[in-house]
Protein backbone atom coordinates (compact mmCIF):
# COMPACT_ATOMS: atom_id res chain seq x y z
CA UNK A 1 49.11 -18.75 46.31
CA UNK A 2 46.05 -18.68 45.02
CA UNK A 3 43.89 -15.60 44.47
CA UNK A 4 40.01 -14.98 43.58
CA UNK A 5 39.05 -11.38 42.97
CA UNK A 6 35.56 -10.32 41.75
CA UNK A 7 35.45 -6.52 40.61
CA UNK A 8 31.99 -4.69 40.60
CA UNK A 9 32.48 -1.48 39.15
CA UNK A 10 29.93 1.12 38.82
CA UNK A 11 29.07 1.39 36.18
CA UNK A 12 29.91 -2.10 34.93
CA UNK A 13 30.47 -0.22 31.44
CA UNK A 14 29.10 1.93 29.09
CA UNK A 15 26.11 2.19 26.97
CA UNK A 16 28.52 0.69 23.89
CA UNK A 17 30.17 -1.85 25.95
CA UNK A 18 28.27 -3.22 28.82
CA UNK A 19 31.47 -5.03 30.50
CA UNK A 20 33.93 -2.62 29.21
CA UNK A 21 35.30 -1.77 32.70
CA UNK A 22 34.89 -5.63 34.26
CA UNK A 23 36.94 -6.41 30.96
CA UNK A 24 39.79 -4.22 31.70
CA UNK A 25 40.17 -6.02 34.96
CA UNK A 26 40.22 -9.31 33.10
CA UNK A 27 42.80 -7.62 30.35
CA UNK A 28 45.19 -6.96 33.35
CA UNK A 29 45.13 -10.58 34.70
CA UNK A 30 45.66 -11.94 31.43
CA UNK A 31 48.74 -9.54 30.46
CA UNK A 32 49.69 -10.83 33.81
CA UNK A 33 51.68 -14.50 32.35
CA UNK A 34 49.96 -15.79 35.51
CA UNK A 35 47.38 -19.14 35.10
CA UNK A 36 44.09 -17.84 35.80
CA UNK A 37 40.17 -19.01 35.00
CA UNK A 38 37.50 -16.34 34.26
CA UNK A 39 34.26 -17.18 36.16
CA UNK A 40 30.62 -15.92 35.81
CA UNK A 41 31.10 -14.24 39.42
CA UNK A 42 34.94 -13.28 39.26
CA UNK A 43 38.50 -14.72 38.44
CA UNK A 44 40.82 -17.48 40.01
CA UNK A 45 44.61 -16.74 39.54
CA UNK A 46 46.98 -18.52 41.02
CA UNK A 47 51.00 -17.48 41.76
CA UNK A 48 53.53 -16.05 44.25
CA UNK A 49 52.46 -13.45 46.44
CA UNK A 50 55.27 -11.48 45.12
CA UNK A 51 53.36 -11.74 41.98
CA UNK A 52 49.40 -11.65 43.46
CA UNK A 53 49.30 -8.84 45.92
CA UNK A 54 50.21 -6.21 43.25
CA UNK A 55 48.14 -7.63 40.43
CA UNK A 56 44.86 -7.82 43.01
CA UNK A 57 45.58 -3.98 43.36
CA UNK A 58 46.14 -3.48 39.31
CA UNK A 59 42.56 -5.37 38.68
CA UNK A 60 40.93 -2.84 41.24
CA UNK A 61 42.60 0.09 39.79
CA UNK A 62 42.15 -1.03 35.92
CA UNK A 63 38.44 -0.56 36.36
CA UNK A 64 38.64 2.95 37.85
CA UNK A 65 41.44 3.82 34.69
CA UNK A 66 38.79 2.13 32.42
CA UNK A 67 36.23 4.55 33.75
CA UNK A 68 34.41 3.53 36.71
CA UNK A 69 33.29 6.02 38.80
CA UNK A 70 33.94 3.68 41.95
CA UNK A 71 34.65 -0.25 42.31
CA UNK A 72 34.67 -2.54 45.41
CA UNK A 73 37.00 -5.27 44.98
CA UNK A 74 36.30 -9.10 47.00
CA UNK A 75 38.90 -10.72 47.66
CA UNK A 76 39.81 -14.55 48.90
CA UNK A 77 43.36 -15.22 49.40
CA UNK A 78 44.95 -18.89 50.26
CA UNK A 79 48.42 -19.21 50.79
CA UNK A 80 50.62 -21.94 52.37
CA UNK A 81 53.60 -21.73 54.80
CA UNK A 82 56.04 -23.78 52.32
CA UNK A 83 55.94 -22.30 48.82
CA UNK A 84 54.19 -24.17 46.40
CA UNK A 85 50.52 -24.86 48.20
CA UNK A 86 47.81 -25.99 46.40
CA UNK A 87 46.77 -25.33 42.77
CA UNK A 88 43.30 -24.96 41.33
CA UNK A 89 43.45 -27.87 39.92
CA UNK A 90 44.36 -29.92 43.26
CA UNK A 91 41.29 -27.94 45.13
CA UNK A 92 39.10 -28.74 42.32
CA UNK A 93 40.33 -31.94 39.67
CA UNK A 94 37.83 -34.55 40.98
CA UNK A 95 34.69 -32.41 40.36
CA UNK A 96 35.48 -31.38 36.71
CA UNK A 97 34.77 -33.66 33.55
């Protein structure tokens, strides 16, 4: 399965750390052992949905722990019958340098 999530807290941080709440979202994909790419405009992770359908609900709730006073969450979700389905990398090879 692959996953994209883009978190837009508000506020996006504090006056210290402009990110710091975007950042704890990252921090919880990346403690994750899952692959995953950060983007400019939100983060690819790819895995079982065993694995993806709590961690898209950890991201959301990281920035609210982090100190958010709300968050909305988008989400794209692609999943396969079989297990396996595409990668990133399969969707995307061809266009990269």
């Amino acid at each position: 399965m692959i996953a994209e999530i883009q978190v837009i807290p508000r506020p996006a941080g504090t006056a210290e750390d402009r990110y710091k709440h975007v950042d704890a979202a990252i921090a919880v994909i990346q403690a994750s052992g899952l692959r995953y790419e950060v983007h400019g405009l939100g983060t690819i992770v790819e895995g079982s949905p065993e694995k993806i359908w709590p961690l898209l609900q950890a991201v959301h709730q990281a920035t609210l722990d982090a100190g958010a006073e709300r968050t909305l969450s988008l989400i794209k979700v692609s999943g396969a019958a079989q297990a396996g389905g595409p990668r990133v990398e399969d969707l995307v090879g061809k266009f990269r340098k």
